[in-house]
Protein backbone atom coordinates (compact mmCIF):
# COMPACT_ATOMS: atom_id res chain seq x y z
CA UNK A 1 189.02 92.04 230.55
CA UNK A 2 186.11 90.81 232.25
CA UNK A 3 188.41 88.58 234.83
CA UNK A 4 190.56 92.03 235.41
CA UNK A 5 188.56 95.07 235.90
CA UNK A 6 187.06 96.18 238.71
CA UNK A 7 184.42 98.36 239.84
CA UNK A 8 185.17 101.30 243.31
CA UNK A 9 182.88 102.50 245.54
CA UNK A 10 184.55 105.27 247.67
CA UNK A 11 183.05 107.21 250.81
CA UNK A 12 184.75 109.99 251.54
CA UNK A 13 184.65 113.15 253.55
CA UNK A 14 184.22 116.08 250.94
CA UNK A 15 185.33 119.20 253.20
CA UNK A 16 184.46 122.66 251.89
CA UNK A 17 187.50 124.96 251.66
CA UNK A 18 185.49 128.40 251.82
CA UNK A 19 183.23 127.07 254.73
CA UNK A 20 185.57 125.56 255.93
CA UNK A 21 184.13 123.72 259.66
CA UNK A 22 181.68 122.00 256.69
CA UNK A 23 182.08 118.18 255.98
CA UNK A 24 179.63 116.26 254.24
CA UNK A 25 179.89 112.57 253.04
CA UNK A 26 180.46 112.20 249.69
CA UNK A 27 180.46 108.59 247.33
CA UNK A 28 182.75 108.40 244.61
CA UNK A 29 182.11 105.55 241.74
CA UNK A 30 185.29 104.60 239.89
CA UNK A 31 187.21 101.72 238.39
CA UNK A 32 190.66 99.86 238.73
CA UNK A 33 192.39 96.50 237.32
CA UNK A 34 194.25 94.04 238.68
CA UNK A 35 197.78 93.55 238.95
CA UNK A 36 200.21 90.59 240.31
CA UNK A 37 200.45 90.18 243.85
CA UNK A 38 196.12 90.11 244.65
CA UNK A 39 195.94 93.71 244.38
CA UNK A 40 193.42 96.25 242.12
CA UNK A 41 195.51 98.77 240.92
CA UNK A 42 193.67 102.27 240.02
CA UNK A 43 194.13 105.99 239.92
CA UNK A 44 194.33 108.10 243.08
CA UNK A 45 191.18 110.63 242.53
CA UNK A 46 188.42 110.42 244.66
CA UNK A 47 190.13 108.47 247.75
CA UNK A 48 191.28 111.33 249.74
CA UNK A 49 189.84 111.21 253.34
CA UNK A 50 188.19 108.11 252.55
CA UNK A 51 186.50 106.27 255.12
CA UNK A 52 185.32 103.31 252.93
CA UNK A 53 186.69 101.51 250.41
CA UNK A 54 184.68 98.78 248.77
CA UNK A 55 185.12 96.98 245.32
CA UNK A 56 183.15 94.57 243.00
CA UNK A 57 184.17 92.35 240.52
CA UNK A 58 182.23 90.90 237.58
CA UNK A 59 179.94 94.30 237.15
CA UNK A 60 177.46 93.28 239.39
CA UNK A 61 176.66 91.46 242.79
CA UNK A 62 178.73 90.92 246.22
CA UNK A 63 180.66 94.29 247.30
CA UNK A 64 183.95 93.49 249.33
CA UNK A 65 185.75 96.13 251.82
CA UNK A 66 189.18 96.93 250.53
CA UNK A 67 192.10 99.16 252.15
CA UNK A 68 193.92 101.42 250.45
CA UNK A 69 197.90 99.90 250.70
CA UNK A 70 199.53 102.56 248.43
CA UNK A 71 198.86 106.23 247.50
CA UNK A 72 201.01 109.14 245.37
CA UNK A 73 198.71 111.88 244.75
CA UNK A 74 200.71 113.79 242.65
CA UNK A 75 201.17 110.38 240.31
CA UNK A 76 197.49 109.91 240.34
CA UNK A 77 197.99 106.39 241.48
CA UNK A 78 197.13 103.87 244.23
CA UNK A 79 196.67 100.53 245.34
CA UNK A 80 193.95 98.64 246.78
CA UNK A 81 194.03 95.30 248.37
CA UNK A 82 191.32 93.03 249.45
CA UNK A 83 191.80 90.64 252.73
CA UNK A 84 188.85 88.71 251.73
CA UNK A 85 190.64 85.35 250.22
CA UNK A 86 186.97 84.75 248.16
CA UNK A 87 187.41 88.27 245.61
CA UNK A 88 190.43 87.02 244.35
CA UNK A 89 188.76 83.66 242.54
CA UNK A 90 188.59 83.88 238.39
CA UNK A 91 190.60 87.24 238.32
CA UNK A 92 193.41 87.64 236.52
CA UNK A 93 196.37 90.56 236.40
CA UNK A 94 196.56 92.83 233.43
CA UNK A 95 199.48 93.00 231.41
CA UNK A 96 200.62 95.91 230.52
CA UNK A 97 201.93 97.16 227.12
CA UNK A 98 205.41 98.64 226.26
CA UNK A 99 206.50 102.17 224.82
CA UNK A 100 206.01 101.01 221.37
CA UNK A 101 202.45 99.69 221.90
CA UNK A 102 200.83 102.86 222.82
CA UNK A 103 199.31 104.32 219.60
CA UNK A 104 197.19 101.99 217.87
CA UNK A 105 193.95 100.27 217.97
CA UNK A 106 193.03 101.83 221.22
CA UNK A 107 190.09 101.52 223.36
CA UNK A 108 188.40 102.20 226.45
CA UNK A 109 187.18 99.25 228.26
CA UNK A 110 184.93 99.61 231.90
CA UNK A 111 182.00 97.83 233.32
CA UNK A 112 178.98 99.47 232.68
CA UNK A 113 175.25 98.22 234.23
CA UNK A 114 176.73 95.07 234.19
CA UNK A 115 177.93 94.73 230.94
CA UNK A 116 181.59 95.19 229.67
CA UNK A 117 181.44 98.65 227.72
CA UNK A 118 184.12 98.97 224.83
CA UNK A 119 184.74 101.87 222.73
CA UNK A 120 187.34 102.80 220.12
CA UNK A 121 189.93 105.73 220.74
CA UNK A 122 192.02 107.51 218.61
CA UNK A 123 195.74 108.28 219.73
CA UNK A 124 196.25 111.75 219.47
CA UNK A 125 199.52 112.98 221.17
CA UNK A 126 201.66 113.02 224.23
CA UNK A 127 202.29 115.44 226.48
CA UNK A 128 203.88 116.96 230.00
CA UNK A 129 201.44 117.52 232.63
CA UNK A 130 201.42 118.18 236.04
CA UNK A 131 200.86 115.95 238.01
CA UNK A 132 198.40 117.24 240.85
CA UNK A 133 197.82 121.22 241.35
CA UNK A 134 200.45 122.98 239.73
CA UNK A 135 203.27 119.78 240.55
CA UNK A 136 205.63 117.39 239.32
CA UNK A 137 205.05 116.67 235.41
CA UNK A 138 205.38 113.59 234.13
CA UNK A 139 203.72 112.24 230.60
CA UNK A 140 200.42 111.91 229.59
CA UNK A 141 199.13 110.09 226.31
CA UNK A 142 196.20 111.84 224.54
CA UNK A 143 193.29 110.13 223.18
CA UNK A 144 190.18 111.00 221.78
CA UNK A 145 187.25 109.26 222.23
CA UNK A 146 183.37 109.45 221.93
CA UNK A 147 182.96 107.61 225.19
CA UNK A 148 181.05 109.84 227.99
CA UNK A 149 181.58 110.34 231.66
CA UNK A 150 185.15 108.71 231.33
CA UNK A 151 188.24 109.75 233.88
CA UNK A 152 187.63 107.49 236.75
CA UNK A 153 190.23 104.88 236.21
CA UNK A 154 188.87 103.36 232.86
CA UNK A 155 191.45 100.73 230.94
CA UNK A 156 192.82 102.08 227.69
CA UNK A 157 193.81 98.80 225.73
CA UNK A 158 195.62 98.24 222.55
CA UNK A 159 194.33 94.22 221.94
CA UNK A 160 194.94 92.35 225.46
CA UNK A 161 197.17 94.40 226.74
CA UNK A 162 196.92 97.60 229.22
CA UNK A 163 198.04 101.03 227.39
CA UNK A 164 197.45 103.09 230.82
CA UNK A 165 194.20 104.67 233.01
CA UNK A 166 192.17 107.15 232.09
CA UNK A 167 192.60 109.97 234.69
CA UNK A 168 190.26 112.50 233.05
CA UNK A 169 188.45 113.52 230.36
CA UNK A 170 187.76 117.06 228.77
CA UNK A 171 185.40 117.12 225.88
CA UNK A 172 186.52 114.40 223.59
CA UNK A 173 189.99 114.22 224.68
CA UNK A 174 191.40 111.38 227.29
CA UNK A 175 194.01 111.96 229.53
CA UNK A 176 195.60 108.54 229.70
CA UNK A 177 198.31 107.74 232.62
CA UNK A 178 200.59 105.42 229.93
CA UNK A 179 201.66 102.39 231.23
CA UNK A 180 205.21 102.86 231.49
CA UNK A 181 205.26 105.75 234.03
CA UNK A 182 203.40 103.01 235.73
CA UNK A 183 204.78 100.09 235.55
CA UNK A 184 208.21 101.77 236.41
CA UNK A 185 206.13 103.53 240.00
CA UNK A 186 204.89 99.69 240.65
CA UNK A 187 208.57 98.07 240.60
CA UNK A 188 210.01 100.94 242.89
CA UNK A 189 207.49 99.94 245.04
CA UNK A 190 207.99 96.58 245.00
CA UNK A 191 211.73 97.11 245.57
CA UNK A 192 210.90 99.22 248.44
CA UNK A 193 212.23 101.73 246.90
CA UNK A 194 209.72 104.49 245.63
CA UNK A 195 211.00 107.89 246.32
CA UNK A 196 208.32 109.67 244.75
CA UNK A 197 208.31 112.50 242.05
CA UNK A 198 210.81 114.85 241.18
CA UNK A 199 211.19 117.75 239.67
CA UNK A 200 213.58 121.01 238.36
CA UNK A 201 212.52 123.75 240.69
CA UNK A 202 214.58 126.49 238.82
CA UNK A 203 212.95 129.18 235.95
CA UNK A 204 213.15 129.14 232.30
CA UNK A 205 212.76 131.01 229.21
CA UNK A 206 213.23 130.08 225.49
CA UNK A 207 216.60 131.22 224.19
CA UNK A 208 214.67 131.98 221.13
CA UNK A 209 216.33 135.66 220.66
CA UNK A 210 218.88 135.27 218.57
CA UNK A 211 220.00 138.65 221.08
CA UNK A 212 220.41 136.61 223.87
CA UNK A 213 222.88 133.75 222.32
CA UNK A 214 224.54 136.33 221.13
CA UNK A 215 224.81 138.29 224.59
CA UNK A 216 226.15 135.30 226.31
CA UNK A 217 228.57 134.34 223.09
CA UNK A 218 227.21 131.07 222.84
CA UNK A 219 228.57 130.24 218.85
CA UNK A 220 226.67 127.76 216.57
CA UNK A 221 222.73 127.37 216.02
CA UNK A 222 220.23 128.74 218.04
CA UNK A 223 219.42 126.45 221.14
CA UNK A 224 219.11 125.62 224.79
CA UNK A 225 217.35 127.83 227.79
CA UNK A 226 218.20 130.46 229.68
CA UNK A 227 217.75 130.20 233.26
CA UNK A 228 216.28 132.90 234.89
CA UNK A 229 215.51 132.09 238.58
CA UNK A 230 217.50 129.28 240.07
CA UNK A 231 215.39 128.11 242.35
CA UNK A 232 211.88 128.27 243.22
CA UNK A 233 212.34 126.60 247.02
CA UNK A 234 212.50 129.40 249.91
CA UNK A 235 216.73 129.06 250.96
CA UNK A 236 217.32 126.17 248.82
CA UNK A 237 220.94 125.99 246.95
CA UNK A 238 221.23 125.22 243.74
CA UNK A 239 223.81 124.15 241.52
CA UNK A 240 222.44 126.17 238.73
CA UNK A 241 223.62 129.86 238.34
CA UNK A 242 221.47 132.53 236.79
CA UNK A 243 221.77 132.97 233.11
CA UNK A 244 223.22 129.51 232.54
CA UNK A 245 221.87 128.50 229.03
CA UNK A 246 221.20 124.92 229.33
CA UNK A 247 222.17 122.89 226.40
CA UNK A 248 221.32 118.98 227.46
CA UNK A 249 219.83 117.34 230.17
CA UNK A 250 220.97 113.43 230.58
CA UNK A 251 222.29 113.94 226.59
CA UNK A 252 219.21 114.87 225.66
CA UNK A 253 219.82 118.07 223.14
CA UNK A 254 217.27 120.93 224.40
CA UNK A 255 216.02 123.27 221.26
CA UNK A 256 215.39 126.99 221.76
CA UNK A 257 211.82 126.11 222.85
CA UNK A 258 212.72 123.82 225.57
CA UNK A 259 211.74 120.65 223.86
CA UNK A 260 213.61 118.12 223.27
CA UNK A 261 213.27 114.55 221.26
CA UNK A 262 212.22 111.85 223.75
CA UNK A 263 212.90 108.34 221.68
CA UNK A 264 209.40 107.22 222.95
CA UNK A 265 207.15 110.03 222.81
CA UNK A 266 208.28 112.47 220.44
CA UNK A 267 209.56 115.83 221.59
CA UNK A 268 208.19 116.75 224.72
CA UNK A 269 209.01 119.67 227.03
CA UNK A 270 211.99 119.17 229.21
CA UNK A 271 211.03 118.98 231.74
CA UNK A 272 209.84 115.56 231.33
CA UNK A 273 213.49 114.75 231.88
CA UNK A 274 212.82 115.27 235.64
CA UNK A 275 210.61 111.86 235.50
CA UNK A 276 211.97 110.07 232.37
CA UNK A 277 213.44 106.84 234.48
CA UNK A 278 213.97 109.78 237.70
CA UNK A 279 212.82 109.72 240.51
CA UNK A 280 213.02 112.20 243.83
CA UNK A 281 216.82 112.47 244.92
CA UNK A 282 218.40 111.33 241.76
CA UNK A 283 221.12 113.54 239.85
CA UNK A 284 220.02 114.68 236.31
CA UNK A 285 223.21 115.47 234.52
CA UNK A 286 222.95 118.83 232.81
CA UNK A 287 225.28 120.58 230.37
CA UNK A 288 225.27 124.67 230.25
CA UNK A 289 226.88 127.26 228.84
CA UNK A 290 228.58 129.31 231.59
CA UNK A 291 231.11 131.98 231.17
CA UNK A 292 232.28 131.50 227.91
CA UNK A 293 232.29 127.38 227.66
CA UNK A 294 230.71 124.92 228.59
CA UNK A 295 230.24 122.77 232.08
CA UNK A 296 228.76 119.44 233.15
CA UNK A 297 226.55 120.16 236.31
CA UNK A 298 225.13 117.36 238.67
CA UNK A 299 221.54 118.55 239.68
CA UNK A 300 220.01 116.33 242.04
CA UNK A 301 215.76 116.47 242.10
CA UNK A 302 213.71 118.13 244.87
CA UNK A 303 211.24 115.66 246.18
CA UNK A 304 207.51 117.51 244.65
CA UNK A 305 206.47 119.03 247.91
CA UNK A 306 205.03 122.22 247.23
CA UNK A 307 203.54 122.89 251.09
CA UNK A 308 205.81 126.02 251.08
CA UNK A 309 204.72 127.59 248.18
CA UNK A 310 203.17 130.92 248.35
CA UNK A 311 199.77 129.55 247.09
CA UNK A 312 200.54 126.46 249.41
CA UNK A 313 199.86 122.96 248.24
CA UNK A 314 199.16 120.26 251.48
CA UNK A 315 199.32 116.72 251.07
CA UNK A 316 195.78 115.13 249.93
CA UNK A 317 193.51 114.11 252.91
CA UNK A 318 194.51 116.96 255.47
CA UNK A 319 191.78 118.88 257.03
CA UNK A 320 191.29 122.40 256.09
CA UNK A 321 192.29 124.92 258.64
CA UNK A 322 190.37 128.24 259.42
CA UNK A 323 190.07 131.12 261.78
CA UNK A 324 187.14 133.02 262.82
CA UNK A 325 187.16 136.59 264.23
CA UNK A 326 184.14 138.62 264.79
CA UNK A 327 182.47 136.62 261.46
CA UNK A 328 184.95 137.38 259.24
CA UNK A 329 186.41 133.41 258.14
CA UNK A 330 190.12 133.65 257.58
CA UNK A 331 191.92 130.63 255.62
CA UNK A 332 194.86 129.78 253.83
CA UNK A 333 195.05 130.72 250.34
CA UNK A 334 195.74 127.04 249.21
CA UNK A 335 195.42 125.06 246.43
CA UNK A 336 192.22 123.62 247.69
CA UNK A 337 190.78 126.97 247.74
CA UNK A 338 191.66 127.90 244.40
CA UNK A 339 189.99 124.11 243.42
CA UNK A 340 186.50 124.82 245.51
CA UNK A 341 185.86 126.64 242.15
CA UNK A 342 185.82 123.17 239.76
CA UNK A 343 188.34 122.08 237.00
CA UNK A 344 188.21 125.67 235.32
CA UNK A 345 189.29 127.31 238.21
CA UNK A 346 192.17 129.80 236.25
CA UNK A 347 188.75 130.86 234.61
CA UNK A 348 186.60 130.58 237.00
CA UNK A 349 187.97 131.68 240.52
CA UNK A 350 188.61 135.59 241.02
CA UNK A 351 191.57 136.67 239.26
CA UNK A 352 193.80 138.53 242.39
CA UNK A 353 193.75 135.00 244.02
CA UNK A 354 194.36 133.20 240.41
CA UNK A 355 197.36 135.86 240.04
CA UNK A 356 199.26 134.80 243.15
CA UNK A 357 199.34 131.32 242.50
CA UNK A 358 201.95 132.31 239.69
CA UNK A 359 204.40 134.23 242.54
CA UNK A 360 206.73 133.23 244.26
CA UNK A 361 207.10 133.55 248.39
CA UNK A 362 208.84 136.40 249.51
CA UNK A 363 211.30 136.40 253.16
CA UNK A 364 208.47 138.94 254.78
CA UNK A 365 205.83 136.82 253.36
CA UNK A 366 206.31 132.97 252.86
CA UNK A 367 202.36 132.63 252.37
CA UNK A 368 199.22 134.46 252.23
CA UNK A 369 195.91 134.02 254.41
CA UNK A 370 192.54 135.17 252.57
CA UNK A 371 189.02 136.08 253.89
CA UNK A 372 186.32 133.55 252.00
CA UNK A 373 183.43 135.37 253.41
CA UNK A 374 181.44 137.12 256.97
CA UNK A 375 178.68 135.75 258.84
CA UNK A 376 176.37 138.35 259.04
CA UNK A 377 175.84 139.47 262.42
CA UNK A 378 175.58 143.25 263.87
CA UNK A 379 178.96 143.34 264.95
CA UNK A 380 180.47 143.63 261.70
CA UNK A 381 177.74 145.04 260.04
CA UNK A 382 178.74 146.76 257.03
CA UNK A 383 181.27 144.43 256.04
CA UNK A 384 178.68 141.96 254.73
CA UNK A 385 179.06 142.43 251.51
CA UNK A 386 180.15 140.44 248.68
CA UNK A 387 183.27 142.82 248.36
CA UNK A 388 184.33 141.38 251.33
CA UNK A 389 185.02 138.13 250.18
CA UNK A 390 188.04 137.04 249.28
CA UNK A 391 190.34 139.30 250.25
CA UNK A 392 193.94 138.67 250.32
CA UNK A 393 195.02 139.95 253.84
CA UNK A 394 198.52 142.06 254.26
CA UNK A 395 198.14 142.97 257.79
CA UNK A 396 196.33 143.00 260.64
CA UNK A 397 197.08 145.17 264.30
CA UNK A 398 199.83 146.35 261.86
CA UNK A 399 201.29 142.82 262.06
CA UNK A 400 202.56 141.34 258.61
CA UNK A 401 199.80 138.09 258.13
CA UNK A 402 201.50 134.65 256.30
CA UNK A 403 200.12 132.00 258.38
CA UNK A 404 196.99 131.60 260.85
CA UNK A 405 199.40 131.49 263.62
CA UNK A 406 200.54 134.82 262.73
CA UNK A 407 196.96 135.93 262.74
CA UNK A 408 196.06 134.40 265.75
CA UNK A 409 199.13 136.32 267.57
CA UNK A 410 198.28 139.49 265.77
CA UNK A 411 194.47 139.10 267.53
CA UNK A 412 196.57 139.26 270.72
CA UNK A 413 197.30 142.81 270.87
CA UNK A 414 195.17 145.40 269.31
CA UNK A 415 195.53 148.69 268.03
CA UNK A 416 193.94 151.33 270.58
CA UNK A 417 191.15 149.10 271.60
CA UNK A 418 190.37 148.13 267.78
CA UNK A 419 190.97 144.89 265.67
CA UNK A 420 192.59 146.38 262.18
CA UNK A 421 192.30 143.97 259.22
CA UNK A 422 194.65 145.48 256.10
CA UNK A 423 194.10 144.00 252.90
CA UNK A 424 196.34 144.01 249.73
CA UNK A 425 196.29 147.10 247.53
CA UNK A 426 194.18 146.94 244.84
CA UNK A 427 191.41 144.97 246.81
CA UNK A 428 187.74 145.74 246.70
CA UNK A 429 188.17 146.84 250.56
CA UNK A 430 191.80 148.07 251.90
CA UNK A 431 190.84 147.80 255.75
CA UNK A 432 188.09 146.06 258.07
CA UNK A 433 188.44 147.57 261.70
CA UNK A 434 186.24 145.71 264.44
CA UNK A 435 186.11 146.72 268.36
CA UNK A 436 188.33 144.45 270.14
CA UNK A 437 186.39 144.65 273.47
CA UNK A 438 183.11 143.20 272.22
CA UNK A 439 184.81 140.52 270.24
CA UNK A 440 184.60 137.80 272.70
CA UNK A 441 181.12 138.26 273.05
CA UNK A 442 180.63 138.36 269.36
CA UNK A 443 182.48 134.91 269.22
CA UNK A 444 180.18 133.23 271.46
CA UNK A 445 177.17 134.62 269.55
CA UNK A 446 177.86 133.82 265.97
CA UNK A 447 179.11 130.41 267.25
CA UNK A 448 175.97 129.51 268.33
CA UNK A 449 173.74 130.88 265.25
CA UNK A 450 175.66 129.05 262.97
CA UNK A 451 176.38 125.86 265.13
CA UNK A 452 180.01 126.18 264.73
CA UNK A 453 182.03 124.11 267.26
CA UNK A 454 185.80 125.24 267.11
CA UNK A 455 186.35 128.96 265.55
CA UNK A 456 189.68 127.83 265.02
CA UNK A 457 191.87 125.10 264.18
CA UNK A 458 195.51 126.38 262.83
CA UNK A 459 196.75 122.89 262.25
């Protein structure tokens, strides 16, 4: 492995989505192999809003600029290539292994202060997992392993050949990228053809209730799901009616617990089925229980963009977006938010902001716009406490808030010569109100203690 692993060195701008006019620099270490065609191969962590990209081979000596040629996110993968002719001399592609080679004699192989680092791993399980911030699943292989600081990219090997990357590590337990949801992403490519991920956008339960089969007459053992919202995409159609049980997806039988038995991995959730050889914009072929019998339904997959979810999701690398009234620092209640509070965020970020990421977007409000925190200043004194930070905002001038833009046109016409800020019920504070007049003046003032430039940028 020493002629195929590769060490990263990644600059990047690390932006701060509570403070949100804050950028630092930030270097990221991480690893990658190489593949066929002179290119390093590794996962996509770490290289959003990167402004360098250098790599080293051997574990020690000469760095070499590389340029990022190929990025999915929500895979976790990328591709780096190197222009330099010189990098490429005495390395050799991986080779990758198949579905039947992913469970024994496993270990984790890096470069580590200069020396090649091996150590063994234990195949635990696979499993669905999504793919970026609440996204696309697609399968993960499970591995435990005594190695520390893993999850940036590592090799997991079974002999000479490639069992997948190591995307991240919790405790003991490796989450391994296996090697044929790779290798399939790298031909697609290579074809020209990569569509991205899919997914099934509609709402499930377990048909577990013997109450419910019996409801919709469905005869014969227990099994299938019962859809209960067809669609999770604001206006989209679906082919998919509510209350359909579904009984197979692609032939695959689906058991009351919506598993089903994947002839490489085991049983698995279904919705695995959305990326088992699928991609973005192919039909799934789905048979449910409707009415009495049963029908064959084509059900074609929803590219995974989530930007128009109610807790939105934006693609890596964009800038975070912010408005500033009076001191009070207005964002979008986004997935990066939710993130500024580490890997436990479900535990660790307040639980009203936590809660909405499991909603849906309603017609009067597609998304929601929060306030991370005030700058202290005697304008809105009062208001400086720490129950004023995020705060999910409902309306403001008696305007319904979704977006910045809708803020920014509320801040347009005030209520009686105030600025009224209404916040969801059930928050710390229902209601900021500020004097419109001396808001200007305000502006200019806070701008320059705090040395922020633009007090706005909805885009």
């Amino acid at each position: 492995m020493q002629q195929s692993i590769v060490r990263f060195d990644v600059t990047r701008n690390d932006h701060n989505f509570r403070v949100p006019w804050d950028k630092r620099a930030q270097s990221v270490s991480k690893l990658g192999a190489v593949i066929d065609g002179n290119e390093v191969l590794t996962t996509a962590q770490g290289l959003a809003n990167h402004t360098l990209v250098r790599l080293q081979k051997g574990g020690r000596g000469r760095w070499f600029n590389g340029e990022v040629k190929w990025v999915d996110f929500q895979a976790n993968l990328a591709v780096v290539g190197v222009s330099d002719e010189i990098f490429w001399s005495d390395l050799t592609p991986i080779q990758f292994a198949e579905a039947d080679e992913l469970r024994d004699d496993l270990q984790v192989v890096r470069w580590r202060a200069g020396n090649i680092e091996r150590r063994a791993a234990e195949f635990s399980r696979f499993t669905v997992a999504d793919a970026n911030f609440n996204q696309a699943p697609r399968i993960e292989l499970k591995a435990s392993s005594e190695i520390e600081g893993a999850g940036r990219g590592e090799l997991m090997v079974s002999g000479a050949k490639v069992v997948g990357l190591v995307a991240s590590k919790s405790g003991s337990t490796c989450s391994v990228i296996p090697a044929p949801f790779i290798t399939a992403a790298l031909k697609l490519r290579a074809d020209g053809n990569y569509r991205g991920l899919g997914y099934f956008d509609f709402i499930w339960q377990p048909a577990s209730n013997p109450a419910t089969t019996e409801f919709f007459e469905l005869n014969g053992p227990a099994r299938g799901v019962l859809v209960i919202k067809t669609s999770t995409r604001p206006g989209a159609k679906s082919p998919l009616n509510l209350h359909d049980i579904i009984l197979e997806v692609d032939g695959f039988p689906i058991d009351i617990q919506g598993d089903y038995l994947d002839p490489d991995y085991g049983h698995v959730i279904m919705e695995y089925l959305a990326c088992r050889n699928k991609w973005a914009g192919d039909i799934v072929k789905l048979k449910v229980w409707r009415d009495g019998k049963t029908q064959q339904i084509d059900y074609t997959l929803p590219k995974a963009d989530f930007t128009e979810n109610l807790v939105t999701d934006r693609p890596e690398g964009a800038e975070p977006t912010y408005l500033i009234a009076g001191g009070l620092v207005f964002v979008p209640l986004s997935a990066e938010y939710l993130s500024s509070w580490g890997k436990d965020w479900q535990r660790n970020a307040p639980f009203r902001l936590v809660f909405y990421n499991n909603q849906k977007p309603e017609k009067a409000q597609r998304s929601l716009v929060v306030l991370s925190l005030v700058l202290p200043d005697f304008y809105n004194i009062g208001y400086q406490e720490r129950n004023a930070q995020n705060l999910v905002l409902d309306k403001a001038n008696g305007l319904r808030i979704d977006t910045l833009k809708s803020l920014a046109n509320a801040l347009k016409s005030p209520e009686d010569g105030f600025h009224v800020f209404e916040f969801k019920k059930g928050s710390a504070l229902q209601k900021i109100i500020l004097d419109a007049e001396k808001l200007d003046a305000a502006n200019q003032r806070i701008a320059k203690r705090y040395r922020i430039a633009q007090f706005q940028k909805l885009q």
